[in-house]
Structures are given as structure tokens and as C-alpha cells.
PDB file of N, CA and C in Angstrom:
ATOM      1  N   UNK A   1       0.855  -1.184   0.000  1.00  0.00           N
ATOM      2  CA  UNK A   1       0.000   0.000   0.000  1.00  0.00           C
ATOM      3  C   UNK A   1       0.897   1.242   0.000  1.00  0.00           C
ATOM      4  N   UNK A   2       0.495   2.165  -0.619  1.00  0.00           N
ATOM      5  CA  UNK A   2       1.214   3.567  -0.677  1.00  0.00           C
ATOM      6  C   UNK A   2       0.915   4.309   0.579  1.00  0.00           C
ATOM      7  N   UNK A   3       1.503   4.587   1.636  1.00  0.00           N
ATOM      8  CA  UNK A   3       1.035   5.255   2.715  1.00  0.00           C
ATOM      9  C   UNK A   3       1.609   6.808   2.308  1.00  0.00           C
ATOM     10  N   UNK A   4       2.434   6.628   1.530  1.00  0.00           N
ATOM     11  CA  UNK A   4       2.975   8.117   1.698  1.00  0.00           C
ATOM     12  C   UNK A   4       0.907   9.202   0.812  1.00  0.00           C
ATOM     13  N   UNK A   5       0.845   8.914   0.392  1.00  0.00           N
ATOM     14  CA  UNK A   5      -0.298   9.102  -0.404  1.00  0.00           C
ATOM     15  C   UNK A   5      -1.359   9.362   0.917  1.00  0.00           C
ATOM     16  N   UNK A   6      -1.456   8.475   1.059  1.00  0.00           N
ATOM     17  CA  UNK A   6      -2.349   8.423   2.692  1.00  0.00           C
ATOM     18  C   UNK A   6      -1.943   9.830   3.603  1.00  0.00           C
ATOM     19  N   UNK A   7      -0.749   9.849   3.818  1.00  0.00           N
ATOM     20  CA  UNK A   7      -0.035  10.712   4.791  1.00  0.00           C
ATOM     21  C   UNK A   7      -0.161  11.946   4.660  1.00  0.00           C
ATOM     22  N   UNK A   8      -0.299  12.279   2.911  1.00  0.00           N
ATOM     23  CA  UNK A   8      -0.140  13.819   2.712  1.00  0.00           C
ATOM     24  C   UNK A   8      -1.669  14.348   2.776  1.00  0.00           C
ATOM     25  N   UNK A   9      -2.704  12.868   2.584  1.00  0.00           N
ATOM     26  CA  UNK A   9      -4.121  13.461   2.777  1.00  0.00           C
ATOM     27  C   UNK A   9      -4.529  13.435   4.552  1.00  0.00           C
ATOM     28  N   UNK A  10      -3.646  12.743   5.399  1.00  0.00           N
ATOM     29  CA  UNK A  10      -4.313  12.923   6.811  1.00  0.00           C
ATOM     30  C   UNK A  10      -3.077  14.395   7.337  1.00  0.00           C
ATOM     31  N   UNK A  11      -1.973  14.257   6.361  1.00  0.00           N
ATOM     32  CA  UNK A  11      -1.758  16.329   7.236  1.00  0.00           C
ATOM     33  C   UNK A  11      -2.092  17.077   6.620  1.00  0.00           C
ATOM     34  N   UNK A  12      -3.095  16.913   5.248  1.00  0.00           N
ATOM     35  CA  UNK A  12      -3.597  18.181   5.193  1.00  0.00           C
ATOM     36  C   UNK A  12      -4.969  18.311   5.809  1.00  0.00           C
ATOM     37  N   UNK A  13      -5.839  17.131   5.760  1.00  0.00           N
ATOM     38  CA  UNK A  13      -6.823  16.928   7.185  1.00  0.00           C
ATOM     39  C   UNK A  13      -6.613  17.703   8.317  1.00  0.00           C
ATOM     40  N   UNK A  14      -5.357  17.456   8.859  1.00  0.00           N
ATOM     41  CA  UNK A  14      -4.663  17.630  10.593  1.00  0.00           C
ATOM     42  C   UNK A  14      -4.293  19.388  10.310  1.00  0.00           C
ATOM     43  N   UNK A  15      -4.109  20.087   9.372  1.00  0.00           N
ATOM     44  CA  UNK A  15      -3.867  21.211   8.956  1.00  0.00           C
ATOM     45  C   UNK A  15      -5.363  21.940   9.070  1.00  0.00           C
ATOM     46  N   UNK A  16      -6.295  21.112   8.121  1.00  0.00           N
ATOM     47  CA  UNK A  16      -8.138  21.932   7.902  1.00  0.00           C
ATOM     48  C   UNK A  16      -8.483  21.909   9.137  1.00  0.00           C
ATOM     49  N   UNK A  17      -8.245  20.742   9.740  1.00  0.00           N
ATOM     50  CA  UNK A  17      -9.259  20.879  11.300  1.00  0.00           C
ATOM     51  C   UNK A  17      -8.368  21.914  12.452  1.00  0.00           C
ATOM     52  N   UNK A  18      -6.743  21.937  12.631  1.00  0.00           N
ATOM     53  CA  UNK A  18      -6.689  22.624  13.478  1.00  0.00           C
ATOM     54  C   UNK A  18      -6.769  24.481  13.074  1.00  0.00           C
ATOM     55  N   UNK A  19      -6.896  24.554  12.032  1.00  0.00           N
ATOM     56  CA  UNK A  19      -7.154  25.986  10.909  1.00  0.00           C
ATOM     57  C   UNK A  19      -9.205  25.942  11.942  1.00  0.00           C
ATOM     58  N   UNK A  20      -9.629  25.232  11.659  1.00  0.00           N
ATOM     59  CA  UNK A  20     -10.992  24.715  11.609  1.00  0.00           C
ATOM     60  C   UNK A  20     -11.171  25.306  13.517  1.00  0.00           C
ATOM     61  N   UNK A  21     -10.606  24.485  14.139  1.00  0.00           N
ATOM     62  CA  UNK A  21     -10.397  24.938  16.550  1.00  0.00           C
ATOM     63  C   UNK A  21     -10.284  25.638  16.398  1.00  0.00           C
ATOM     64  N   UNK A  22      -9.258  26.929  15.242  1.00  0.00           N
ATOM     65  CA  UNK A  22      -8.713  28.180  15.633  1.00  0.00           C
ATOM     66  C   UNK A  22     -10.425  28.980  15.750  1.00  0.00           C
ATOM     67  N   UNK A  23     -10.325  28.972  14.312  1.00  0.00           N
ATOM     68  CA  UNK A  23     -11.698  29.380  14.539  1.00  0.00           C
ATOM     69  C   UNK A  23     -13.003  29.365  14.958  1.00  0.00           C
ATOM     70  N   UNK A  24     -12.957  28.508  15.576  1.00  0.00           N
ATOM     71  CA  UNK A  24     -14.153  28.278  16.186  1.00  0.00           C
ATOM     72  C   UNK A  24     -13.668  28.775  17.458  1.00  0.00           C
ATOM     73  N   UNK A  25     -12.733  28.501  18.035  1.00  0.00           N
ATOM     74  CA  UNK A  25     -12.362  29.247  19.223  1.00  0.00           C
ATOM     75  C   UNK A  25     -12.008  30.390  19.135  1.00  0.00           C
ATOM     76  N   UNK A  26     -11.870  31.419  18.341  1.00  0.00           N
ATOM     77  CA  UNK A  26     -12.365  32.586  18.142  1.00  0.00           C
ATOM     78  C   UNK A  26     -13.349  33.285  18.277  1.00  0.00           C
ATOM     79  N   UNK A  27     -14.186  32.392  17.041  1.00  0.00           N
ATOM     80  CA  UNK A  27     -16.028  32.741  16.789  1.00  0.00           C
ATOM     81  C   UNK A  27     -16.385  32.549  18.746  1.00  0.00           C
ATOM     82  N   UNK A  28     -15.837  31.385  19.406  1.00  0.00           N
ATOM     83  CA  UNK A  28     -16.376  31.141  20.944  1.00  0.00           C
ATOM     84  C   UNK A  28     -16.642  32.892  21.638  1.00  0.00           C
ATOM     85  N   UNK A  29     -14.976  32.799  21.372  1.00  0.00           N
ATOM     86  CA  UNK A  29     -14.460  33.887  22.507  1.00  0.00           C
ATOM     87  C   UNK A  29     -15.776  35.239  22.019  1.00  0.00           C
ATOM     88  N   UNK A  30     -15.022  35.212  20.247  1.00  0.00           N
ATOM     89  CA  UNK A  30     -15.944  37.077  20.482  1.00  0.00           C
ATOM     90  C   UNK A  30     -17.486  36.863  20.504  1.00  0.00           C
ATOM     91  N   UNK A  31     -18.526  35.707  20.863  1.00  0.00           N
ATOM     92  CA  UNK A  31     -19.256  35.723  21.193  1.00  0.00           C
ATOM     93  C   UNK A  31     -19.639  36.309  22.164  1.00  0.00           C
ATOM     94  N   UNK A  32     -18.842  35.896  23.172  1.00  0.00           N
ATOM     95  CA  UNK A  32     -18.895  36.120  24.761  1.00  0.00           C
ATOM     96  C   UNK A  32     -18.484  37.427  24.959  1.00  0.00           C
ATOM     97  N   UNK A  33     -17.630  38.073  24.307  1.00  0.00           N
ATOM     98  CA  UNK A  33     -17.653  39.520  24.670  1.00  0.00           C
ATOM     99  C   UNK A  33     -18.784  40.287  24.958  1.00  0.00           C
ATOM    100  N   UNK A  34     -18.516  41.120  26.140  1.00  0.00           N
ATOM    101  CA  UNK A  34     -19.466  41.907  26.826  1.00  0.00           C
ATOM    102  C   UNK A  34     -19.895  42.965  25.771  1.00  0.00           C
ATOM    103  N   UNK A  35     -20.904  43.164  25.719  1.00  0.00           N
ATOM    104  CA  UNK A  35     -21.438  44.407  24.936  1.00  0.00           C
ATOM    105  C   UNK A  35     -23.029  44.755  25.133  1.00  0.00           C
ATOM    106  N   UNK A  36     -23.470  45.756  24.947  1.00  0.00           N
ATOM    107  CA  UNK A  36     -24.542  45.817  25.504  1.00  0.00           C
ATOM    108  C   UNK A  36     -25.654  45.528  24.990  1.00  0.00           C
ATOM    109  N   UNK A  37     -26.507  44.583  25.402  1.00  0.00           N
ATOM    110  CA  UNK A  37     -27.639  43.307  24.667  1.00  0.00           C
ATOM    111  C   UNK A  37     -29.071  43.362  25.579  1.00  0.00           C
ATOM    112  N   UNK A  38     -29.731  43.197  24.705  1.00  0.00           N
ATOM    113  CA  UNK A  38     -31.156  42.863  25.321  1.00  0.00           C
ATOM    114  C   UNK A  38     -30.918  41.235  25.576  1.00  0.00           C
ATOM    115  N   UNK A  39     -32.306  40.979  26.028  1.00  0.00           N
ATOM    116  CA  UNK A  39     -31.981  39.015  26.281  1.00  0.00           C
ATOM    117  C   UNK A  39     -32.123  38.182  25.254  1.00  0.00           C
ATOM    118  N   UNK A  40     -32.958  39.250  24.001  1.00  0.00           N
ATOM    119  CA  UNK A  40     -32.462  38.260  22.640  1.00  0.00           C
ATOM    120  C   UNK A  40     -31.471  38.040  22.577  1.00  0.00           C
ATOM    121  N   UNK A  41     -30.496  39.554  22.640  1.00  0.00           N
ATOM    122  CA  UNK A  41     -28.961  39.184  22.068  1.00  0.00           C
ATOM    123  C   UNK A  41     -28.270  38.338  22.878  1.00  0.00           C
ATOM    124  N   UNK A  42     -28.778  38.123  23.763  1.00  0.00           N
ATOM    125  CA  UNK A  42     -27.657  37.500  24.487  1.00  0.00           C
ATOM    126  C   UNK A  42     -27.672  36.289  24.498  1.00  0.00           C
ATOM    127  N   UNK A  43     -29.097  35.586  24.176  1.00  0.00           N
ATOM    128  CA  UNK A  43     -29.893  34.075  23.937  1.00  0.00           C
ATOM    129  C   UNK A  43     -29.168  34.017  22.868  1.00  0.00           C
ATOM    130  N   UNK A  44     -29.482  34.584  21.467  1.00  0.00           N
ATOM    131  CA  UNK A  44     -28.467  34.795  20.511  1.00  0.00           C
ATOM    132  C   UNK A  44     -27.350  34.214  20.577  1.00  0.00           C
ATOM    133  N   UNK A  45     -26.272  34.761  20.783  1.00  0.00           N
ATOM    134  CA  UNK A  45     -25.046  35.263  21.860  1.00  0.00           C
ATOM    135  C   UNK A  45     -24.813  33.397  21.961  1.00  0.00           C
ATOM    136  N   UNK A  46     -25.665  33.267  23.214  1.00  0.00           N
ATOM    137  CA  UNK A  46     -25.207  32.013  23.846  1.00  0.00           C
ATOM    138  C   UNK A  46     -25.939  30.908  23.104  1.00  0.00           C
ATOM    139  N   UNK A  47     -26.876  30.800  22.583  1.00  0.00           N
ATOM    140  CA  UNK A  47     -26.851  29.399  21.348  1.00  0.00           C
ATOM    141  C   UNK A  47     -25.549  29.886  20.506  1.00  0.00           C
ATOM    142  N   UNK A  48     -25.005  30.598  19.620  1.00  0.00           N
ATOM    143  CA  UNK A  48     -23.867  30.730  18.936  1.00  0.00           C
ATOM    144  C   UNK A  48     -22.999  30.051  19.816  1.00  0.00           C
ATOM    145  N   UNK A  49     -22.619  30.640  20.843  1.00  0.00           N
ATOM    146  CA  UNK A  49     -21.214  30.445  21.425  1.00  0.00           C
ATOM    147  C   UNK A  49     -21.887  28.215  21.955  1.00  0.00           C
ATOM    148  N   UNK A  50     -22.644  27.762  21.886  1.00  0.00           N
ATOM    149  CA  UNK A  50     -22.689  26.247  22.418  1.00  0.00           C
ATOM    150  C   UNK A  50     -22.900  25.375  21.036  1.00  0.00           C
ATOM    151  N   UNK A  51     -23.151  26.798  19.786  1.00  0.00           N
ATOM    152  CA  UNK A  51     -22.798  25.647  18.981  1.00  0.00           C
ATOM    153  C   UNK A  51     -21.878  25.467  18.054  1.00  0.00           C
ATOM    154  N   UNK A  52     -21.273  26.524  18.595  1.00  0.00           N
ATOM    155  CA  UNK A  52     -19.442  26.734  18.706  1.00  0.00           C
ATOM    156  C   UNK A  52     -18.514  25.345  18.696  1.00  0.00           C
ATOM    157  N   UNK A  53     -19.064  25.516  20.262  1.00  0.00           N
ATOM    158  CA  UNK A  53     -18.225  24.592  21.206  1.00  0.00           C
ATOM    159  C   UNK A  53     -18.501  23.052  20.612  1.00  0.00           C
ATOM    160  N   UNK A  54     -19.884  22.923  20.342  1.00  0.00           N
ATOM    161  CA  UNK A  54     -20.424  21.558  19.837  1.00  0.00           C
ATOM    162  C   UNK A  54     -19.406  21.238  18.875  1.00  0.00           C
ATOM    163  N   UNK A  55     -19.556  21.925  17.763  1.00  0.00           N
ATOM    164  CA  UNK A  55     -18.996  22.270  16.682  1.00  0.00           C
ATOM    165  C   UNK A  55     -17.092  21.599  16.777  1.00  0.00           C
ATOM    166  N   UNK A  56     -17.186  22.357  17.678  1.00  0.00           N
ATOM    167  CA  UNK A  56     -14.960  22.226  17.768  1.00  0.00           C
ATOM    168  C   UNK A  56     -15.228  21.039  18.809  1.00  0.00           C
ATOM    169  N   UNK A  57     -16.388  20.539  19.616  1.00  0.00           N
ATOM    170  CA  UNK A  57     -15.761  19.126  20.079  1.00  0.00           C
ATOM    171  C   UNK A  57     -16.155  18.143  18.822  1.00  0.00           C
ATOM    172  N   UNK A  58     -16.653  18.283  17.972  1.00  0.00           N
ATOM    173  CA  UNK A  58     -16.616  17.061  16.745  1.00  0.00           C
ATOM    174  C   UNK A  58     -15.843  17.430  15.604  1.00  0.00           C
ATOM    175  N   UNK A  59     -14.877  18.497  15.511  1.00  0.00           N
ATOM    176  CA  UNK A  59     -13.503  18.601  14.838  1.00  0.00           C
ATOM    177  C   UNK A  59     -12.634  18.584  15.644  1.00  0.00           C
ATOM    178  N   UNK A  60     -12.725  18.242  17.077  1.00  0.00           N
ATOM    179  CA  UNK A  60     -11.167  17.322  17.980  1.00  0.00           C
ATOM    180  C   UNK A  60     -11.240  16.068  18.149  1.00  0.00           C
ATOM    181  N   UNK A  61     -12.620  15.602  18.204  1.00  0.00           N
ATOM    182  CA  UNK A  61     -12.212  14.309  17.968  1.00  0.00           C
ATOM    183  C   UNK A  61     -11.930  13.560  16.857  1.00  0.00           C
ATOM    184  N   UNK A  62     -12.503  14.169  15.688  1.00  0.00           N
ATOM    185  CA  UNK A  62     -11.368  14.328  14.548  1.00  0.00           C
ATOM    186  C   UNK A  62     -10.179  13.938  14.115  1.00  0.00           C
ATOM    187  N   UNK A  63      -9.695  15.408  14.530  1.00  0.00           N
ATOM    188  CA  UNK A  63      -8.582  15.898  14.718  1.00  0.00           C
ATOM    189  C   UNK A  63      -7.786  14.703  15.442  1.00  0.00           C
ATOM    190  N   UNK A  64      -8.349  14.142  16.848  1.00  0.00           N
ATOM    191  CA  UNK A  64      -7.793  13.430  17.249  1.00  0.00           C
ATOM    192  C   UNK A  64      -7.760  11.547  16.716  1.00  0.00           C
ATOM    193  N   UNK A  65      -8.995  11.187  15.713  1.00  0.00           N
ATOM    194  CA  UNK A  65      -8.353  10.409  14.541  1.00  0.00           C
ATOM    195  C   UNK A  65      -7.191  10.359  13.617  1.00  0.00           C
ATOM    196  N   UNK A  66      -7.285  11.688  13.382  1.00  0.00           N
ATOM    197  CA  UNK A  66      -6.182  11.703  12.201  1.00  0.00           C
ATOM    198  C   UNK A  66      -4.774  11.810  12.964  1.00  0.00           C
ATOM    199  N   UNK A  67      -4.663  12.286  14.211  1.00  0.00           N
ATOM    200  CA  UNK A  67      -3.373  11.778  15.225  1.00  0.00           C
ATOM    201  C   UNK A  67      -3.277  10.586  15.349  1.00  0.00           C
ATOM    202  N   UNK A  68      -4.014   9.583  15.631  1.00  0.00           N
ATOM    203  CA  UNK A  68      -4.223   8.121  15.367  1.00  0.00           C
ATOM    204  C   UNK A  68      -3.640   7.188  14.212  1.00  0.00           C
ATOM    205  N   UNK A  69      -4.212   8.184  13.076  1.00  0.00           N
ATOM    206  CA  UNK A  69      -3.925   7.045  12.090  1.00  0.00           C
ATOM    207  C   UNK A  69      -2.588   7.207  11.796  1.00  0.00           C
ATOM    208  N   UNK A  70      -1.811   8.244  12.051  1.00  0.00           N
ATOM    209  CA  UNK A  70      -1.033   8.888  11.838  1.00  0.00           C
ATOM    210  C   UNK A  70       0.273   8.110  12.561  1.00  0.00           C
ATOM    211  N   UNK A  71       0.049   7.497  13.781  1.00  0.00           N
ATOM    212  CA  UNK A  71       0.648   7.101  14.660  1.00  0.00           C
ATOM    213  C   UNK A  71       0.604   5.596  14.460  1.00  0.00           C
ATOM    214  N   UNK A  72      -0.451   5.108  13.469  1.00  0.00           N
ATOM    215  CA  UNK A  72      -0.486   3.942  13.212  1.00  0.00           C
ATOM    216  C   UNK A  72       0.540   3.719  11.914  1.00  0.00           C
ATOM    217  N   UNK A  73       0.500   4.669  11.345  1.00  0.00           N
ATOM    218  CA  UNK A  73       1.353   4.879  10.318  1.00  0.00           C
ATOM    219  C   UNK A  73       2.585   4.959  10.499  1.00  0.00           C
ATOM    220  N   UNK A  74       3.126   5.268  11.406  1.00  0.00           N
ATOM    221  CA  UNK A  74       4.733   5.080  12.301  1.00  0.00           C
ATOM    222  C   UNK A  74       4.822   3.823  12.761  1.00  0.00           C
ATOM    223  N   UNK A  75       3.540   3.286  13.543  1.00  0.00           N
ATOM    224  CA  UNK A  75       3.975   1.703  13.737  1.00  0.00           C
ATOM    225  C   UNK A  75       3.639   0.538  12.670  1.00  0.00           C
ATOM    226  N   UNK A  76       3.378   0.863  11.408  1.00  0.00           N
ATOM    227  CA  UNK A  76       3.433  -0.148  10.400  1.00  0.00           C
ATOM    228  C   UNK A  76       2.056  -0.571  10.509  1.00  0.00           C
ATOM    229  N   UNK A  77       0.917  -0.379  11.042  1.00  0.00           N
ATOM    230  CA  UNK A  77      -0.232  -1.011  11.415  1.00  0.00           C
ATOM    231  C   UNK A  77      -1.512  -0.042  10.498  1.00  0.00           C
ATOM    232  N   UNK A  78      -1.180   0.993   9.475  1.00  0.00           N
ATOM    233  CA  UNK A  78      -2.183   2.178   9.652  1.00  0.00           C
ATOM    234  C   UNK A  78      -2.394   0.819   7.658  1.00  0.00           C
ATOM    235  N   UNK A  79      -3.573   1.607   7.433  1.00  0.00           N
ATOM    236  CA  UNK A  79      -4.530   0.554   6.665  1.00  0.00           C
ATOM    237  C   UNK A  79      -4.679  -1.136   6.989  1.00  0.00           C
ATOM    238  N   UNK A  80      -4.832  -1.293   8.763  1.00  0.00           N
ATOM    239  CA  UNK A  80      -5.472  -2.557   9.377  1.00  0.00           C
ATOM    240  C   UNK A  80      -6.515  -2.545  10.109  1.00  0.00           C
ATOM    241  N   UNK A  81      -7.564  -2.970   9.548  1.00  0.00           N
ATOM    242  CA  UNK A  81      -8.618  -2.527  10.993  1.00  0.00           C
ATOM    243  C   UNK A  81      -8.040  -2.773  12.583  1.00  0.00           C
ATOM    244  N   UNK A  82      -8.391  -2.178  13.315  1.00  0.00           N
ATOM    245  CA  UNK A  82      -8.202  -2.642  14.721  1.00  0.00           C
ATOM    246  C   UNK A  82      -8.592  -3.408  15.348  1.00  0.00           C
ATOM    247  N   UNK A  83      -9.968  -3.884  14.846  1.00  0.00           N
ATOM    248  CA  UNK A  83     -10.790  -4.908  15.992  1.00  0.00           C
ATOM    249  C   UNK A  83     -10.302  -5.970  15.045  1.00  0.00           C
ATOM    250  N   UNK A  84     -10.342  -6.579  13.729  1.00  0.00           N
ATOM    251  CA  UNK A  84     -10.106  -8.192  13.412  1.00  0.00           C
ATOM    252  C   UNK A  84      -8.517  -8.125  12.258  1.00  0.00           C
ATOM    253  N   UNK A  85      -8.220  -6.814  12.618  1.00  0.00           N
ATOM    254  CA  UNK A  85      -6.760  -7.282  11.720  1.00  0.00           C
ATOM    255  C   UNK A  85      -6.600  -7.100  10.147  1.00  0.00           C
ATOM    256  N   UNK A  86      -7.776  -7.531   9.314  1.00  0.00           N
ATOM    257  CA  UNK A  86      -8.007  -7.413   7.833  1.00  0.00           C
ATOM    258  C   UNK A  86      -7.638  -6.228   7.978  1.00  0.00           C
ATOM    259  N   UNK A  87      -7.054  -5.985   5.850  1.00  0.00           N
ATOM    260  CA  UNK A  87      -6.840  -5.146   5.183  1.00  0.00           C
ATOM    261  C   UNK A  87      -8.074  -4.038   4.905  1.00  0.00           C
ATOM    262  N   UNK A  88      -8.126  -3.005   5.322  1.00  0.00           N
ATOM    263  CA  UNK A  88      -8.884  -1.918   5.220  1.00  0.00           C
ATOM    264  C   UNK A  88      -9.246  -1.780   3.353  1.00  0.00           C
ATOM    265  N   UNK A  89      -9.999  -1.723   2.886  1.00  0.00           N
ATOM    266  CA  UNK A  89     -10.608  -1.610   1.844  1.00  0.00           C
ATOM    267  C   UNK A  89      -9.642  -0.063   1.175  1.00  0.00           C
ATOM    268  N   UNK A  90      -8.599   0.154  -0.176  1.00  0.00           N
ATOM    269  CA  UNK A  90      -8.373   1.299  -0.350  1.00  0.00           C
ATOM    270  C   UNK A  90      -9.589   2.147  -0.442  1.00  0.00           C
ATOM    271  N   UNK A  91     -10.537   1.904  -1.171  1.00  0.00           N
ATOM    272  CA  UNK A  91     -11.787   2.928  -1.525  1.00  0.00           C
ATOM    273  C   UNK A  91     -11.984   3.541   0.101  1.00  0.00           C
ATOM    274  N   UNK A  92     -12.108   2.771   0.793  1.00  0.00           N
ATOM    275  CA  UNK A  92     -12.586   3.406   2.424  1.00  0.00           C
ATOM    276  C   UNK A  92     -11.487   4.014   2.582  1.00  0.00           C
ATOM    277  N   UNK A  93     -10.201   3.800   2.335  1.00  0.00           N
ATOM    278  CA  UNK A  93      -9.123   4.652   3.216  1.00  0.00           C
ATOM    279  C   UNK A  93      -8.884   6.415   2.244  1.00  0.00           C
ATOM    280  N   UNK A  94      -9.414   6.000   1.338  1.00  0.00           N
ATOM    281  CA  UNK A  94      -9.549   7.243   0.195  1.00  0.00           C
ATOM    282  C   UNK A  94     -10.827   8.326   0.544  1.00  0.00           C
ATOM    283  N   UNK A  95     -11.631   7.087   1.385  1.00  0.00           N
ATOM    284  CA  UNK A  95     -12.960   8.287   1.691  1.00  0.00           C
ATOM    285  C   UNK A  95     -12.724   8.925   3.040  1.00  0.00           C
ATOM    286  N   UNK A  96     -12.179   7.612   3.860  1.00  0.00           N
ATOM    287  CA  UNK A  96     -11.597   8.225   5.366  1.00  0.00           C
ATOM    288  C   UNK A  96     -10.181   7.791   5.568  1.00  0.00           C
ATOM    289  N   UNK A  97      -9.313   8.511   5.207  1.00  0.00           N
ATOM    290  CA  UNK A  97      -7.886   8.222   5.688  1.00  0.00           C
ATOM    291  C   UNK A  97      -7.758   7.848   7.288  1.00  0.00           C
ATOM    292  N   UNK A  98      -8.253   8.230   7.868  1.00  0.00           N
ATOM    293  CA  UNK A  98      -8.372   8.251   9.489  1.00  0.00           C
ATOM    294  C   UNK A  98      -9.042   7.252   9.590  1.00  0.00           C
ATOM    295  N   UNK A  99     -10.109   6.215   9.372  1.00  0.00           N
ATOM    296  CA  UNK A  99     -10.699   5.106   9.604  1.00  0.00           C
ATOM    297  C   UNK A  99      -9.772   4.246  10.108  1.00  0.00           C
ATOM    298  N   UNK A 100      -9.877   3.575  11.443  1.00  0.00           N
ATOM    299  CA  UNK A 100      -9.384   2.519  12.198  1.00  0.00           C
ATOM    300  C   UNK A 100      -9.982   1.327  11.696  1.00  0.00           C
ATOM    301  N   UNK A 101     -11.151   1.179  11.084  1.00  0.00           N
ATOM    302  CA  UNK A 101     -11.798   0.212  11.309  1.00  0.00           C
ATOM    303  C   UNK A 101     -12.457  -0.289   9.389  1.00  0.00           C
ATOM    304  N   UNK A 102     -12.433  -0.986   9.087  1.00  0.00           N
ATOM    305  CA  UNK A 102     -12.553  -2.280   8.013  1.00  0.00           C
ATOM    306  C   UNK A 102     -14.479  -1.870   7.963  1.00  0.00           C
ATOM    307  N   UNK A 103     -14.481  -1.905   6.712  1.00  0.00           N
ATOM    308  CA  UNK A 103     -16.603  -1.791   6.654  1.00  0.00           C
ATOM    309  C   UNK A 103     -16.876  -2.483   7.621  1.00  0.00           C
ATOM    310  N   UNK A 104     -16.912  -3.779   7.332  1.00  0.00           N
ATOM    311  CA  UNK A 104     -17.543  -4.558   8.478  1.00  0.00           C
ATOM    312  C   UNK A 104     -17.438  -4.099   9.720  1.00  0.00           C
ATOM    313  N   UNK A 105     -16.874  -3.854  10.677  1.00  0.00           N
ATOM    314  CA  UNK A 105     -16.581  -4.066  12.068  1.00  0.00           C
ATOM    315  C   UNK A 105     -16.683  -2.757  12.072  1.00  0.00           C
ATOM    316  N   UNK A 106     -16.798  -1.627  10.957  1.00  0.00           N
ATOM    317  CA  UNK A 106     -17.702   0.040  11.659  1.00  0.00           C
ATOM    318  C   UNK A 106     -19.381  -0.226  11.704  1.00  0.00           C
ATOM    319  N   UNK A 107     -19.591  -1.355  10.515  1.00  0.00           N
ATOM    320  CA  UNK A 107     -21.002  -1.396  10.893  1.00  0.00           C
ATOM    321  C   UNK A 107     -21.399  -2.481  11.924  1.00  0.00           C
ATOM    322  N   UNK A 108     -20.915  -2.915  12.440  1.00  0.00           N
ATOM    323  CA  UNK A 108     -21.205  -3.690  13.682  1.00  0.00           C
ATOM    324  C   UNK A 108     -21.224  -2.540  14.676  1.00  0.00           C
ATOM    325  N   UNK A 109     -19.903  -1.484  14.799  1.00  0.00           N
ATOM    326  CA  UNK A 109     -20.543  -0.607  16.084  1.00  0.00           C
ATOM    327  C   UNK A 109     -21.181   0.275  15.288  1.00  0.00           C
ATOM    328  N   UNK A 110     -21.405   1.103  13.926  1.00  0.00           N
ATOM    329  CA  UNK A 110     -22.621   1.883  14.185  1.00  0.00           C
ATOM    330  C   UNK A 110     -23.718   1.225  14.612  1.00  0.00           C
ATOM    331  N   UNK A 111     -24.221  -0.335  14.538  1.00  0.00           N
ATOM    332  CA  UNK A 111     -25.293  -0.625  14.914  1.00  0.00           C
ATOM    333  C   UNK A 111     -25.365  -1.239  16.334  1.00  0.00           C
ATOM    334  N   UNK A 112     -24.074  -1.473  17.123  1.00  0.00           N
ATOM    335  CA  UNK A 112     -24.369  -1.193  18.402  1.00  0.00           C
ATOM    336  C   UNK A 112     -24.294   0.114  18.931  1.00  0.00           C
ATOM    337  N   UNK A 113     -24.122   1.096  18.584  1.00  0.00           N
ATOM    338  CA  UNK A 113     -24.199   2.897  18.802  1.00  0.00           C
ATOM    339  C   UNK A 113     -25.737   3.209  18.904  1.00  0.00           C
ATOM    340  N   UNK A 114     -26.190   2.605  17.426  1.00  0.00           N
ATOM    341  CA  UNK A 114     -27.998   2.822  17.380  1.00  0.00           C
ATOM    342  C   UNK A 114     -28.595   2.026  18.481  1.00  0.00           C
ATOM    343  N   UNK A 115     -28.453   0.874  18.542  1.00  0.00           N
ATOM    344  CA  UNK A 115     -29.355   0.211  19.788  1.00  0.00           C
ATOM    345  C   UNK A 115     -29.092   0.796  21.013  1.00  0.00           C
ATOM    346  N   UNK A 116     -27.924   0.726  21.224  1.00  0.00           N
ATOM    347  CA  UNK A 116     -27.895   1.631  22.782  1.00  0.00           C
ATOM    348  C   UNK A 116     -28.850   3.289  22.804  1.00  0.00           C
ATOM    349  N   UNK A 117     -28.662   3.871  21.630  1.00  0.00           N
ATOM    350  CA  UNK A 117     -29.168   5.181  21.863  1.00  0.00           C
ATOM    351  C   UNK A 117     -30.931   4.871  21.749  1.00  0.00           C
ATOM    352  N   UNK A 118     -31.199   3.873  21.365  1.00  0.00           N
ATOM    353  CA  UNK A 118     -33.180   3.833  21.312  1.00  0.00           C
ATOM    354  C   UNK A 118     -33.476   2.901  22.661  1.00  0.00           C
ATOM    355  N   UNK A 119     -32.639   2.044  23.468  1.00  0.00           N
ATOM    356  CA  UNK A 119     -32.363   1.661  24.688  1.00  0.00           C
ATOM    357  C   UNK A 119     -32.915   2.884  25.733  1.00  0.00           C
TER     358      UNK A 119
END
């Protein structure tokens, strides 16, 4: 497998998303600046600034995939699923460079993810 190929698409990934925290932790901060607001603005104000935050915690954990695969890629292991070992499908590693996990065994936990959440 060509990892170098792989590599240059998970740092420019690791480049968009932390470009991606800056700003959102920006957009956070000058939300919160004091200025003078009725309680729209400030309802306003504070849905922006939580869906900010929403926002930059599902580009760190991300972020913190593509540190992963990245690291799998130093130990010789990065295009192996994790849970049964098989060769990761190229088409999947082309759609998610960061994927740990082989079709099969992501759709086994998205569908233990769904049952627990209607549980």
C-alpha cells in the first residue's frame, strides 16, 4: 500500500481541522464579549457560542483520529482494521484516511451505537 499518499491526505486533514479549533475558538471567545444586549442578544449570543463549542468538540475528535492514524502509520499497522486485523478496503481509506476500522466491524458498532441510543 502507498502510505505516503495516505499521509499527505491525513496532514492536510490535521492542517483543515486545526485551521478549523482556531476558529471556532475565536467565533467562541468574540461571542462572549461583553457588549450591551437585550436578552435576545444575548440568547443569541449564547446558542452561537454552544454551537461553537459543539462544533470544535466534533472537529477534535477528529482531529484526534487523524493523530491516530497517523501514529499507526509510524507503527506499520495504519490501513489494518483494529478490531479483526483485515486489510482496510483502499476505496474506504480514500474516503476516510483516518478510519481505524474495516466496513464490516464500523457497521457492527454503528449498529451497536444505534441500539444503545433507542435503549
Amino acid at each position: 500500500m502507498n502510505t505516503e499518499h495516505f499521509k499527505k491526505l491525513l496532514l492536510a486533514k490535521r492542517r483543515e481541522l486545526r485551521a478549523s479549533l482556531a476558529a471556532l475558538e475565536e467565533e467562541a471567545s468574540a461571542s462572549g464579549d461583553a457588549e450591551v444586549r437585550d436578552s435576545t442578544d444575548a440568547a443569541t449570543a449564547s446558542q452561537g457560542t454552544a454551537e461553537a463549542f459543539e462544533e470544535g468538540s466534533i472537529v477534535s475528535q477528529t482531529l484526534e483520529e487523524v493523530q491516530d492514524a497517523l501514529r499507526r502509520m509510524e507503527d506499520g499497522s495504519y490501513g489494518k482494521c483494529t478490531v479483526c486485523g483485515r486489510e482496510i478496503a483502499p476505496a474506504r481509506l480514500e474516503a476516510i484516511p483516518w478510519t481505524p476500522y474495516c466496513l464490516e466491524d464500523q457497521e457492527k458498532l454503528d449498529a451497536k451505537t444505534v441500539q444503545g441510543a433507542t435503549l
